[in-house]
C-alpha atoms as a PDB file:
ATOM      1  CA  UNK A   1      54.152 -31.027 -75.586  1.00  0.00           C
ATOM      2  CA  UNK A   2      53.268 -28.857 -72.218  1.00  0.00           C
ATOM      3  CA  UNK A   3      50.093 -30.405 -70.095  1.00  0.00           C
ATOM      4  CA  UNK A   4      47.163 -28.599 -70.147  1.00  0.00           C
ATOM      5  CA  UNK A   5      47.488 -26.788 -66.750  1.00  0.00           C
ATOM      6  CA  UNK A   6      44.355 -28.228 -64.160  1.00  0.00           C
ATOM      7  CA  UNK A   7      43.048 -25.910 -61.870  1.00  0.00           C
ATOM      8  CA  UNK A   8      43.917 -26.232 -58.279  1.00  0.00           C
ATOM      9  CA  UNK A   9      41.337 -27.485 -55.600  1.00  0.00           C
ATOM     10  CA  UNK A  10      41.062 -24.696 -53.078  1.00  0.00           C
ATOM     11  CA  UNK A  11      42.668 -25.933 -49.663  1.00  0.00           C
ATOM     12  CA  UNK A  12      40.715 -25.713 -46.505  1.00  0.00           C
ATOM     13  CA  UNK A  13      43.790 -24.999 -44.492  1.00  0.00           C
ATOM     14  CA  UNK A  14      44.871 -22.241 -45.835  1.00  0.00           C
ATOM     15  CA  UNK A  15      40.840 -20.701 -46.120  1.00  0.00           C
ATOM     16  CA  UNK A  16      40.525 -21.378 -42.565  1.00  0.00           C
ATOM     17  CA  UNK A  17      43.885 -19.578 -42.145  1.00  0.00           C
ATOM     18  CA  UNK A  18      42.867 -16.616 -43.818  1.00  0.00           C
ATOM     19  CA  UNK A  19      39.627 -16.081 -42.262  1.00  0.00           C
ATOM     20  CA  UNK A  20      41.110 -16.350 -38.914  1.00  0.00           C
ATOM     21  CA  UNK A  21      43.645 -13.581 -39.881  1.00  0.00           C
ATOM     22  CA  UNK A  22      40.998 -11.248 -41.354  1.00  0.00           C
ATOM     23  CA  UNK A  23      38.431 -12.072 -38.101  1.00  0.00           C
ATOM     24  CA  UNK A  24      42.176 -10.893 -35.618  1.00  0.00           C
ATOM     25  CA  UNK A  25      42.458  -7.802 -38.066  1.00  0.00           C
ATOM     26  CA  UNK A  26      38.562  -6.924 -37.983  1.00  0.00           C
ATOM     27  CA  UNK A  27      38.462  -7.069 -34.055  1.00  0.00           C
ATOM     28  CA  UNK A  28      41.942  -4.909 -33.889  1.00  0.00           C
ATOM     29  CA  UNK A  29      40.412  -2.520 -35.398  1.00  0.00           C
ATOM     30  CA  UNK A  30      37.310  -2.447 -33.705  1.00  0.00           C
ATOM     31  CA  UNK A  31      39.610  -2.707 -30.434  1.00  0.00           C
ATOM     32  CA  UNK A  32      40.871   0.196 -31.725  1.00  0.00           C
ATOM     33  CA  UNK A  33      37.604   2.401 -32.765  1.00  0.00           C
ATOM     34  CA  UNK A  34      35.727   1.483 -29.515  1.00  0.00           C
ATOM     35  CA  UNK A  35      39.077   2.746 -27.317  1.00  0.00           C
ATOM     36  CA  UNK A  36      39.628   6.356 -29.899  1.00  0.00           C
ATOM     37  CA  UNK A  37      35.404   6.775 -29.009  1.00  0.00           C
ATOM     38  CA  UNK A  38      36.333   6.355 -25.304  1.00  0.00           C
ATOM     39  CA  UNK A  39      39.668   8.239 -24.850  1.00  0.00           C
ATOM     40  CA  UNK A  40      38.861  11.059 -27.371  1.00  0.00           C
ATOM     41  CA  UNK A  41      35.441  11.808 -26.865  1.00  0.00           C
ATOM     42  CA  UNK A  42      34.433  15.021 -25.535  1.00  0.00           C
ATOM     43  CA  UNK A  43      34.690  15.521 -21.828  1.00  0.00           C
ATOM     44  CA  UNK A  44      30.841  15.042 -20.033  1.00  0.00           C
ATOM     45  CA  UNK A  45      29.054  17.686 -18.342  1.00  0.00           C
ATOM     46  CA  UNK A  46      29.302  15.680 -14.882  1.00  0.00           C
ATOM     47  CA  UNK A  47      33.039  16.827 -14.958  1.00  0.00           C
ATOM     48  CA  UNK A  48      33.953  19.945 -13.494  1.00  0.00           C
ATOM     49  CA  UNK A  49      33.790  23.136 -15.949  1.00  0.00           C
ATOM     50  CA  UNK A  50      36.813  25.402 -16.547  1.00  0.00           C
ATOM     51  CA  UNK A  51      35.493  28.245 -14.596  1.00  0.00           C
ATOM     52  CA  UNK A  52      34.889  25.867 -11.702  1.00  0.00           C
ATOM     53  CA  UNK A  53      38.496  24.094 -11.533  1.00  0.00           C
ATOM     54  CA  UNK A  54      39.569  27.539 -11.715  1.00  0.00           C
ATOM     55  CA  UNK A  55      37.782  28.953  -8.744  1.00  0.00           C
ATOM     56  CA  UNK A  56      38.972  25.481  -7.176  1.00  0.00           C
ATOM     57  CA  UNK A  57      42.822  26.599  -7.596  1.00  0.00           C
ATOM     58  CA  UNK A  58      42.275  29.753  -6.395  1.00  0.00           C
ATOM     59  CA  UNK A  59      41.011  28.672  -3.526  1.00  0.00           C
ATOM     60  CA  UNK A  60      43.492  25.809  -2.556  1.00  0.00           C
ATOM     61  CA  UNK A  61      46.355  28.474  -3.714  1.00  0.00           C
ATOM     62  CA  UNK A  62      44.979  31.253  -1.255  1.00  0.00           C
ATOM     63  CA  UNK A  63      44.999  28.018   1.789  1.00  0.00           C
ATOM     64  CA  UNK A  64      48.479  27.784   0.755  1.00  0.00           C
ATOM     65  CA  UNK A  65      47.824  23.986  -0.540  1.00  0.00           C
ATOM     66  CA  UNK A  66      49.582  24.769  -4.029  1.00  0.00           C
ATOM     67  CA  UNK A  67      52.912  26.478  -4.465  1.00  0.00           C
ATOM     68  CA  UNK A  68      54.019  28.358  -7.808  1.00  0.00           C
ATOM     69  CA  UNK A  69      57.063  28.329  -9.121  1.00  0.00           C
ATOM     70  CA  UNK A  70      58.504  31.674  -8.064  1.00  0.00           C
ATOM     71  CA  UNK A  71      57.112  30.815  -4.804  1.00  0.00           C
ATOM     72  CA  UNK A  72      59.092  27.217  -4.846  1.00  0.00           C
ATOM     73  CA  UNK A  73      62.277  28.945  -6.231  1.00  0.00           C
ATOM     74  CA  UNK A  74      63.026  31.563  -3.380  1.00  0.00           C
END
């Protein structure tokens, strides 16, 4: 009474589709792991250290090149 039920023949279109979709998704996310490695990665030693950027404000604040805020309020 009810056909035997034939398998279906894969179709290349739709493959093709799919594998383009997973090869967008795979380079998203390596987009993605490359640019966390570059923004979040610890700051280099070629970059100035705390204690230096602090001497560095001193000095431009005793030259009168940086303002605080009580000094910008009165």
């Amino acid at each position: 009474m009810s056909e035997p039920e034939t398998p279906q023949e894969p179709c290349e279109v739709s493959d093709s589709w799919q594998q383009m979709v997973q090869a967008v998704l795979a380079l998203v996310l390596l987009l993605g792991a490359v640019a966390m490695f570059h923004y979040y990665a610890p700051v280099t030693a070629q970059s100035a250290q705390p204690d230096e950027m602090h001497q560095q404000v001193q000095q431009k604040l005793s030259l009168g090149l940086f303002h605080t805020k009580a000094e910008r309020a009165t």
